[in-house]
Protein backbone atom coordinates (compact mmCIF):
# COMPACT_ATOMS: atom_id res chain seq x y z
CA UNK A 1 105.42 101.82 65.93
CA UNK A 2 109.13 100.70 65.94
CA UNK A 3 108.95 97.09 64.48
CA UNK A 4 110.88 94.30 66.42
CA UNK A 5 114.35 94.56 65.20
CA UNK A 6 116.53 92.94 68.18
CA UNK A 7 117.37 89.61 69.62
CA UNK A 8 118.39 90.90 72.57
CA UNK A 9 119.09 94.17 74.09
CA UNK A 10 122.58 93.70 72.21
CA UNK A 11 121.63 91.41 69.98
CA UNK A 12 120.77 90.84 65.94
CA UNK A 13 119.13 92.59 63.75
CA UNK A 14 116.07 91.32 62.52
CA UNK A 15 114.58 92.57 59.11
CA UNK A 16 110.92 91.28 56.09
CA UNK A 17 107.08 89.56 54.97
CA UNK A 18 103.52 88.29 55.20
CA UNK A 19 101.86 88.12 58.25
CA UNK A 20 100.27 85.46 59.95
CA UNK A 21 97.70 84.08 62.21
CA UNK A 22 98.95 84.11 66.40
CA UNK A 23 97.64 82.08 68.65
CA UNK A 24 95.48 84.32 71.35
CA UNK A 25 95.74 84.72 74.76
CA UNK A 26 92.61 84.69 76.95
CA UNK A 27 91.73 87.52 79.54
CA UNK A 28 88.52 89.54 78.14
CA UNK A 29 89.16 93.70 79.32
CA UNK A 30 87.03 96.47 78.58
CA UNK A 31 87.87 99.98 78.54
CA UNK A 32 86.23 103.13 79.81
CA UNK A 33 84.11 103.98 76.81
CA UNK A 34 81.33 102.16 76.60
CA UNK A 35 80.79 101.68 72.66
CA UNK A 36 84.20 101.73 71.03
CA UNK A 37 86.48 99.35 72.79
CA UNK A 38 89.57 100.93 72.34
CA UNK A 39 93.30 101.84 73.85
CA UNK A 40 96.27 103.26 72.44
CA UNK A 41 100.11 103.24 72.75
CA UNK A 42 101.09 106.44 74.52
CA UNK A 43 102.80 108.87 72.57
CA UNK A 44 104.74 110.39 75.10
CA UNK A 45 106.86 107.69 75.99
CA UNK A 46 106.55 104.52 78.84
CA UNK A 47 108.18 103.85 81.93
CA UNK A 48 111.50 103.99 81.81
CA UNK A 49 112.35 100.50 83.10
CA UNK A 50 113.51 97.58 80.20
CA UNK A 51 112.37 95.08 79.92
CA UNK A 52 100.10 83.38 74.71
CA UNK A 53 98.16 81.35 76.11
CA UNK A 54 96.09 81.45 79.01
CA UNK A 55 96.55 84.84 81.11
CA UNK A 56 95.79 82.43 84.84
CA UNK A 57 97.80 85.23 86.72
CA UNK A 58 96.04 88.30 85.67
CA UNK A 59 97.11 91.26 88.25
CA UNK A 60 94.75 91.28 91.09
CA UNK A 61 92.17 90.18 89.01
CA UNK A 62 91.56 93.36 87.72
CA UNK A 63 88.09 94.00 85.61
CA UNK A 64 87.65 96.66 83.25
CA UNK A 65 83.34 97.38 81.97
CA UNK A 66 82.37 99.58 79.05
CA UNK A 67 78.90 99.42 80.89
CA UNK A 68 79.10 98.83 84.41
CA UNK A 69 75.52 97.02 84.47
CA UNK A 70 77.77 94.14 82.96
CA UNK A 71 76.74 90.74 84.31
CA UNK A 72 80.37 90.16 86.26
CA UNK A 73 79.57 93.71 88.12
CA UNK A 74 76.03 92.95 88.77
CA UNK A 75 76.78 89.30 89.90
CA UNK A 76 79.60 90.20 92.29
CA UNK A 77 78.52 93.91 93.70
CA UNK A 78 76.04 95.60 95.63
CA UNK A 79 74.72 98.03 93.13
CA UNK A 80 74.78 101.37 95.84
CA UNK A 81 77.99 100.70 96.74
CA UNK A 82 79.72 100.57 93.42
CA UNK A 83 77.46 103.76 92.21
CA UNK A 84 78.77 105.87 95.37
CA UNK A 85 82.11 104.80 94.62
CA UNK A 86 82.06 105.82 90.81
CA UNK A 87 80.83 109.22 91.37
CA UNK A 88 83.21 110.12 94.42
CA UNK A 89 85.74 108.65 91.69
CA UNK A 90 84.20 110.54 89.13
CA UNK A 91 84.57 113.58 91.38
CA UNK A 92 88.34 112.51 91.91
CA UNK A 93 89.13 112.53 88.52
CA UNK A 94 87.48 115.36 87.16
CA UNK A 95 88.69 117.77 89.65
CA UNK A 96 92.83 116.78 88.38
CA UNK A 97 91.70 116.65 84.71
CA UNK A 98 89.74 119.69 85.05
CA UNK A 99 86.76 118.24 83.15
CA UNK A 100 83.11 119.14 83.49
CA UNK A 101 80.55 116.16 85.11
CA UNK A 102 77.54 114.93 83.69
CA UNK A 103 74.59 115.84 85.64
CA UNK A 104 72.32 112.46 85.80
CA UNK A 105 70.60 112.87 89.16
CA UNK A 106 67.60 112.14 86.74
CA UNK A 107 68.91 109.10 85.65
CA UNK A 108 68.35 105.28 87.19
CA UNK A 109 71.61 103.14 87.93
CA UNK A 110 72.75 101.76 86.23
CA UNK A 111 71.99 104.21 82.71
CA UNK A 112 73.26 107.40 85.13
CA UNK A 113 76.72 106.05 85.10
CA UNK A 114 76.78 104.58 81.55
CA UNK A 115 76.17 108.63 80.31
CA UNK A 116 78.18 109.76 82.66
CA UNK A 117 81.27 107.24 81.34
CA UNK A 118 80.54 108.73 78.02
CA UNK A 119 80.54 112.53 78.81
CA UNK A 120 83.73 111.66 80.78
CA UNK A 121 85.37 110.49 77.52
CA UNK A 122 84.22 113.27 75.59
CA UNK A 123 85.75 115.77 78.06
CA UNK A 124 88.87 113.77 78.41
CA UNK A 125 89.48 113.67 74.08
CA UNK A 126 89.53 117.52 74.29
CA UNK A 127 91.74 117.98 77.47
CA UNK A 128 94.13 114.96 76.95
CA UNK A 129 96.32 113.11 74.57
CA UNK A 130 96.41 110.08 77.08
CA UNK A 131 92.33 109.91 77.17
CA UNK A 132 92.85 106.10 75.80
CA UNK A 133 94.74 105.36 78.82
CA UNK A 134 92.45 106.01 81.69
CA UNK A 135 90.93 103.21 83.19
CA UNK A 136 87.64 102.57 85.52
CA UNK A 137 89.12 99.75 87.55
CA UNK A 138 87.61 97.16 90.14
CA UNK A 139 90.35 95.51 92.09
CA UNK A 140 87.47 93.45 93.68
CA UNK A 141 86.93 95.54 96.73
CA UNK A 142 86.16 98.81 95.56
CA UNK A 143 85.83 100.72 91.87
CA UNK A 144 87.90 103.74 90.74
CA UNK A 145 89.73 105.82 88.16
CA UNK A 146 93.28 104.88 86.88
CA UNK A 147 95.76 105.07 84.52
CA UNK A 148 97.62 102.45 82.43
CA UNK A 149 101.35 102.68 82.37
CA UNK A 150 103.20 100.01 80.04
CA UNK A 151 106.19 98.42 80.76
CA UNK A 152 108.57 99.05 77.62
CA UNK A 153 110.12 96.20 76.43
CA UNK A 154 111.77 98.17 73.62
CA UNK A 155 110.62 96.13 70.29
CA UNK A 156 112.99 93.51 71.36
CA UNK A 157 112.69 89.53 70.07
CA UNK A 158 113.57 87.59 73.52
CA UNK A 159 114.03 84.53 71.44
CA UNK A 160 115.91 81.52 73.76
CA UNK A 161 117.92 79.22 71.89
CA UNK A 162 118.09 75.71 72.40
CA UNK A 163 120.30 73.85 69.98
CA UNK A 164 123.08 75.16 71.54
CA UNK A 165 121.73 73.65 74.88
CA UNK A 166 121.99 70.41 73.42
CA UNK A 167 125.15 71.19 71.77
CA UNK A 168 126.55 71.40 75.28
CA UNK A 169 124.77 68.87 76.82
CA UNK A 170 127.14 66.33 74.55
CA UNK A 171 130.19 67.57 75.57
CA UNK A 172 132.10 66.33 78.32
CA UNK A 173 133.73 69.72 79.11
CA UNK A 174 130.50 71.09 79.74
CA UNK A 175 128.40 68.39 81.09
CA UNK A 176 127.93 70.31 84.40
CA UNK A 177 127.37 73.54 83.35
CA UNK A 178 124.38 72.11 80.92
CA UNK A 179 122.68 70.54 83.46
CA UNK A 180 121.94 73.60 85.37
CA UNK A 181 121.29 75.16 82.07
CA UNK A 182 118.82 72.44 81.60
CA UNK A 183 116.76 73.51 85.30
CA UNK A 184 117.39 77.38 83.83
CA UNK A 185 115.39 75.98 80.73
CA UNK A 186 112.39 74.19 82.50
CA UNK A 187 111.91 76.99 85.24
CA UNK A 188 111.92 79.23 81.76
CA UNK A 189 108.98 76.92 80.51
CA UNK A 190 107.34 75.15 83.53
CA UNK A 191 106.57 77.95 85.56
CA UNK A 192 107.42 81.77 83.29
CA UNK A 193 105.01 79.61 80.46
CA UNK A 194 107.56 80.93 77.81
CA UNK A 195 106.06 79.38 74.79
CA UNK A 196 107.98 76.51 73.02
CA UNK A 197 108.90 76.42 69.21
CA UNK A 198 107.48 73.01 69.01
CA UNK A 199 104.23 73.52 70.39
CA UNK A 200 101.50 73.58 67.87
CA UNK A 201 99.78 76.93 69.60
CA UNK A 202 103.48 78.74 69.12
CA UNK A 203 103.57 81.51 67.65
CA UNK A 204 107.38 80.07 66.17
CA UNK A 205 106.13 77.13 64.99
CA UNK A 206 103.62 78.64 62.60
CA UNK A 207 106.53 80.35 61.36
CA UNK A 208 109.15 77.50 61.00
CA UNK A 209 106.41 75.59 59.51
CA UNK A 210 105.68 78.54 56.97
CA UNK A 211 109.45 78.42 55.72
CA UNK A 212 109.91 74.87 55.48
CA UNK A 213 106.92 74.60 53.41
CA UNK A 214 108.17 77.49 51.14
CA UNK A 215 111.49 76.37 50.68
CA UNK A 216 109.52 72.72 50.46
CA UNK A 217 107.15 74.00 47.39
CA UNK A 218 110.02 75.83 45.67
CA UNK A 219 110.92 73.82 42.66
CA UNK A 220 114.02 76.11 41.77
CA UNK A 221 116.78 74.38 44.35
CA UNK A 222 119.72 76.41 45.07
CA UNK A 223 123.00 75.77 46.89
CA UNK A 224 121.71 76.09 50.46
CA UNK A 225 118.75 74.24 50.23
CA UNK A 226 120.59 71.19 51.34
CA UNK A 227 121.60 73.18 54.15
CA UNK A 228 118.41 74.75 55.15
CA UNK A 229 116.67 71.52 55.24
CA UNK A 230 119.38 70.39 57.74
CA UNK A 231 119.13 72.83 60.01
CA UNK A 232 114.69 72.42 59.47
CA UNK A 233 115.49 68.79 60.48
CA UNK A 234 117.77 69.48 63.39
CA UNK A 235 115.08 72.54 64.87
CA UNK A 236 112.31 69.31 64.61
CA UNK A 237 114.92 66.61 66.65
CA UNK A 238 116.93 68.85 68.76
CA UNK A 239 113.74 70.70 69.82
CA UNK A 240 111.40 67.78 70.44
CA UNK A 241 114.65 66.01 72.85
CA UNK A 242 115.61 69.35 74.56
CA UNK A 243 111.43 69.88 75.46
CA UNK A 244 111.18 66.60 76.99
CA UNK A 245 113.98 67.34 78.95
CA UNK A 246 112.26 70.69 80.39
CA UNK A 247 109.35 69.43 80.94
CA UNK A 248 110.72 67.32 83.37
CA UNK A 249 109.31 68.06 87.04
CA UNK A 250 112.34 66.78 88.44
CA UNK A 251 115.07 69.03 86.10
CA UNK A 252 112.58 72.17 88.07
CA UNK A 253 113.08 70.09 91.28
CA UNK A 254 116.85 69.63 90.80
CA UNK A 255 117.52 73.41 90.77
CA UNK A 256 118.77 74.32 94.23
CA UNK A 257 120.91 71.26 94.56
CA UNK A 258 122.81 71.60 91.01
CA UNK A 259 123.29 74.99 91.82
CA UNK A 260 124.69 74.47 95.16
CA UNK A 261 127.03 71.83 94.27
CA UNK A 262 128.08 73.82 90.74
CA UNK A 263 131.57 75.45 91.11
CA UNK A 264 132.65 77.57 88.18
CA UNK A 265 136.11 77.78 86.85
CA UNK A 266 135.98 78.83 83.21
CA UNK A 267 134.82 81.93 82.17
CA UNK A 268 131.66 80.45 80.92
CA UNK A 269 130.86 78.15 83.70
CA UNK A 270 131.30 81.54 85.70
CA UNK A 271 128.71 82.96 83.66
CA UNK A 272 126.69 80.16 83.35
CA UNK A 273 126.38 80.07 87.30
CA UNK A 274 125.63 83.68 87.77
CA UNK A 275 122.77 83.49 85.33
CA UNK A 276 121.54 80.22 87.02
CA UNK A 277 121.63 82.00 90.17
CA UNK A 278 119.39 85.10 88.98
CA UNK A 279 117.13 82.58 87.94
CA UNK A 280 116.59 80.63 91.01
CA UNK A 281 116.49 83.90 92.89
CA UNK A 282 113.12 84.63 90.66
CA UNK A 283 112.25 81.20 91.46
CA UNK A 284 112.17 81.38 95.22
CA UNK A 285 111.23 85.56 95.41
CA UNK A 286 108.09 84.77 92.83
CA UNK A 287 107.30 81.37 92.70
CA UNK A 288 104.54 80.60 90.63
CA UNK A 289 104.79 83.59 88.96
CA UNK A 290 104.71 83.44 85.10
CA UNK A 291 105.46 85.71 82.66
CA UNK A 292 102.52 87.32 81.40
CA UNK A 293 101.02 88.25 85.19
CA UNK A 294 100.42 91.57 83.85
CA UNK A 295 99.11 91.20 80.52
CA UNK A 296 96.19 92.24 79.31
CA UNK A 297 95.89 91.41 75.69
CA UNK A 298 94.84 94.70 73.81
CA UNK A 299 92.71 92.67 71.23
CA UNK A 300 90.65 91.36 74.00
CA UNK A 301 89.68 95.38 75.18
CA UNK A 302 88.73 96.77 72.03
CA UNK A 303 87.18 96.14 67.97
CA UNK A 304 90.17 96.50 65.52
CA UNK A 305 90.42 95.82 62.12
CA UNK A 306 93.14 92.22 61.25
CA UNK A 307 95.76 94.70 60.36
CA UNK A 308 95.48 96.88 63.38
CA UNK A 309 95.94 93.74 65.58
CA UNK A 310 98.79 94.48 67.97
CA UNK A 311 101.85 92.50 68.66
CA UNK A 312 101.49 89.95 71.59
CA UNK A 313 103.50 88.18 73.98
CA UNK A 314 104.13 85.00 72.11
CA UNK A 315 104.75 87.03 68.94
CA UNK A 316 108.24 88.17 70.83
CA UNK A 317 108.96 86.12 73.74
CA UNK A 318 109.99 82.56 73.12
CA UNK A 319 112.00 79.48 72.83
CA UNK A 320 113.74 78.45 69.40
CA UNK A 321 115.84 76.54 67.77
CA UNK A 322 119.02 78.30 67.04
CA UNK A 323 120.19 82.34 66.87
CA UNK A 324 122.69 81.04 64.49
CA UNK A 325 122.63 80.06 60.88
CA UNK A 326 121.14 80.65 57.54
CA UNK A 327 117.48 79.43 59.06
CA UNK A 328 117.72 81.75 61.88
CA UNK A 329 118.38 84.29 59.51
CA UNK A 330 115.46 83.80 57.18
CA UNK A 331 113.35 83.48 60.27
CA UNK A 332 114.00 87.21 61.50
CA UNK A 333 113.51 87.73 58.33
CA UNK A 334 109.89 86.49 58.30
CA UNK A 335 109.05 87.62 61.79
CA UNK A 336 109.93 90.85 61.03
CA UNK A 337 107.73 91.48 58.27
CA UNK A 338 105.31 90.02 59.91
CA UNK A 339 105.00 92.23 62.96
CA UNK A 340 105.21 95.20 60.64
CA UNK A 341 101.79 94.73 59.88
CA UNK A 342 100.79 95.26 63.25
CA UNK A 343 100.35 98.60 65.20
CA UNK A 344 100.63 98.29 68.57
CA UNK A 345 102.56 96.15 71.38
CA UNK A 346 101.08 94.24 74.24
CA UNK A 347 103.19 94.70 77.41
CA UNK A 348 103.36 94.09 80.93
CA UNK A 349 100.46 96.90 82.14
CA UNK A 350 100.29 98.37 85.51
CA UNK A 351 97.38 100.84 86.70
CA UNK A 352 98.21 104.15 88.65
CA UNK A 353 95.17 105.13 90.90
CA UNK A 354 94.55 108.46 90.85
CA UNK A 355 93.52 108.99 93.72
CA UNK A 356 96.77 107.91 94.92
CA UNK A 357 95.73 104.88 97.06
CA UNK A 358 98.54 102.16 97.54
CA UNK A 359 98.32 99.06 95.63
CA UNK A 360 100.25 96.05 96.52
CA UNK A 361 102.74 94.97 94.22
CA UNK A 362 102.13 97.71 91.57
CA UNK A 363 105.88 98.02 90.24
CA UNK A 364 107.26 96.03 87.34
CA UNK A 365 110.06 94.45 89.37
CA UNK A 366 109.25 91.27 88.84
CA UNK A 367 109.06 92.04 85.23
CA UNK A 368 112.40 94.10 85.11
CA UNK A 369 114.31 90.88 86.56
CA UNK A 370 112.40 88.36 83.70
CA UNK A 371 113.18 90.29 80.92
CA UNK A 372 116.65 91.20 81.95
CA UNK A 373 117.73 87.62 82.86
CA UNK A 374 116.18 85.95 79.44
CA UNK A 375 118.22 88.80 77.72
CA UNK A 376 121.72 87.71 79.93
CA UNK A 377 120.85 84.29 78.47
CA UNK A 378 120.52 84.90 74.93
CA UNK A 379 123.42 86.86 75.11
CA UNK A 380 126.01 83.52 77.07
CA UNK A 381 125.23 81.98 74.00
CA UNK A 382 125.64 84.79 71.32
CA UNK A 383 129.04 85.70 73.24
CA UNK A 384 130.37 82.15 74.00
CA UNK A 385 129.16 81.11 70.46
CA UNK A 386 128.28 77.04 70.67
């Protein structure tokens, strides 16, 4: 795969080193085959849209069984009604694939659909490159055949800076502006769940602590030691004061009446307020909403070896200390190697039925407007440079 390499969809180049252990996100998914547990990146491309911790919003709650005598299935539905569904699925799908069907009238439920899963994927390696991708799906009314489509978010780092934040925050000239910033920053954390630098379960932190140990243990000092251990210390400060800030109910309560009262006349308070404003539009359309929604962690739906681990949310997504400087640098540096190792992404994941039913909400707008405002923001502060 194309390693991370950006900061933003105009931003840095990142570039090298030894991996480390990620915090995990927690959804459990299964995919159609009922022995290997496995899914792939397709090969032909994603949908052509741009762009770790708990996963509390998973999309409609969606279920995926190797073996549908699982305990959730068996627990939740009646067992004649989700076998009459599978095979007019089965039907479904092997009539547009133009695959063969198992014949298992011999068979007891809930064995006749297990074989019949497995000749399905058998059939589906021959005819199709995509035969990872194709889902059995319970949306918790009914059970049938889809397929995954990804939501690219192009190998991008969408890594939010908050020194500058503070940097702002002290200045009289831009007092205002940073206090609407500062309801930007907690919607970004309270309610998206962007993970935070300082938190011990970051993905970031592991890092920053990994490079302040090295330079730490290095008994060969060079000239900009002094200087990276300055910029270590202000990352630790700057980043504990700025958190307490955004977690801050009422700096998330605050948000309509700052931005209301806010009247731009510099080029960056212009800025500023349009970004605010995209933001508290995604605020009011999705409230509650976070980030991952649509995630479902590919380590959790199949057996891979450490080094085929993919790349998760957290890995990519996240607060910071600075996108400036000889530390920020460095860290690139670090991530980048580090997410080298791994072979796949995990995105925002959407399943197309295929027998064409309607499913509320299945577009990626919501993620479209996320990933494009976080990259507007990175970019005020690349461009305005505090």
């Amino acid at each position: 795969m194309n390693h991370a390499k950006e900061i933003s969809a105009n931003g840095k180049t990142a570039h090298s080193s030894k991996p480390v252990t990620t915090s995990p996100p927690v959804v459990r998914v299964r995919e159609l085959d009922e022995t290997s547990e496995g899914c792939r990146r397709n090969s032909q491309g994603q949908t052509a849209v741009r762009s770790a911790h708990d996963v509390t919003n998973a999309f409609l709650g969606m279920q995926f069984h190797a073996r549908l005598q699982e305990p959730e299935i068996g627990e939740n539905y009646d067992s004649s009604k989700l076998e009459r569904e599978f095979f007019k699925s089965l039907s479904n799908i092997s009539k547009k694939l133009n695959v063969t069907k198992l014949d298992c009238a011999g068979l007891p439920y809930p064995y006749n659909i297990s074989e019949s899963l497995e000749h399905l994927k058998t059939q589906l390696k021959l005819s199709t490159e995509d035969w990872r991708e194709i889902r059995l799906v319970n949306d918790g009314k009914c059970t049938f055949f889809a397929k995954e489509d990804r939501y690219n978010t192009g190998c991008t780092l969408y890594y939010i800076p908050v020194i500058p934040l503070y940097t702002i925050l002290h200045n009289r000239k831009t007092v205002k502006a940073s206090k609407l910033l500062v309801c930007v920053y907690a919607y970004i954390y309270q309610v998206l769940a962007v993970p935070y630098y300082r938190n011990d379960d970051c993905y970031l932190n592991s890092m920053y602590d990994m490079l302040e140990n090295s330079y730490l243990d290095d008994e060969e000092e060079d000239s900009n030691t002094d200087e990276y251990l300055t910029e270590f210390k202000d990352a630790e400060l700057i980043g504990d004061h700025i958190k307490e800030l955004i977690t801050e109910p009422t700096n998330l309560q605050s948000f309509k009446k700052l931005l209301q009262r806010f009247k731009p006349k510099i080029e960056f308070e212009k800025d500023v307020h349009s970004i605010a404003s995209s933001f508290y539009e995604l605020f009011t359309t999705y409230p509650n909403v976070r980030i991952d929604r649509k995630y479902f962690p590919l380590r959790y739906r199949e057996m891979t070896e450490e080094s085929e681990r993919p790349v998760t949310l957290d890995n990519y997504v996240s607060f910071c200390a600075s996108i400036e400087g000889s530390l920020f640098h460095t860290l690139c540096d670090f991530v980048n190697g580090d997410l080298q190792e791994f072979s796949e992404i995990d995105e925002p994941t959407r399943f197309i039925p295929f027998d064409n039913r309607k499913i509320e909400n299945n577009d990626f707008d919501f993620e479209t407007k996320v990933f494009d405002n976080i990259d507007r923001l990175i970019q005020l502060w690349q461009e305005h440079n505090f």
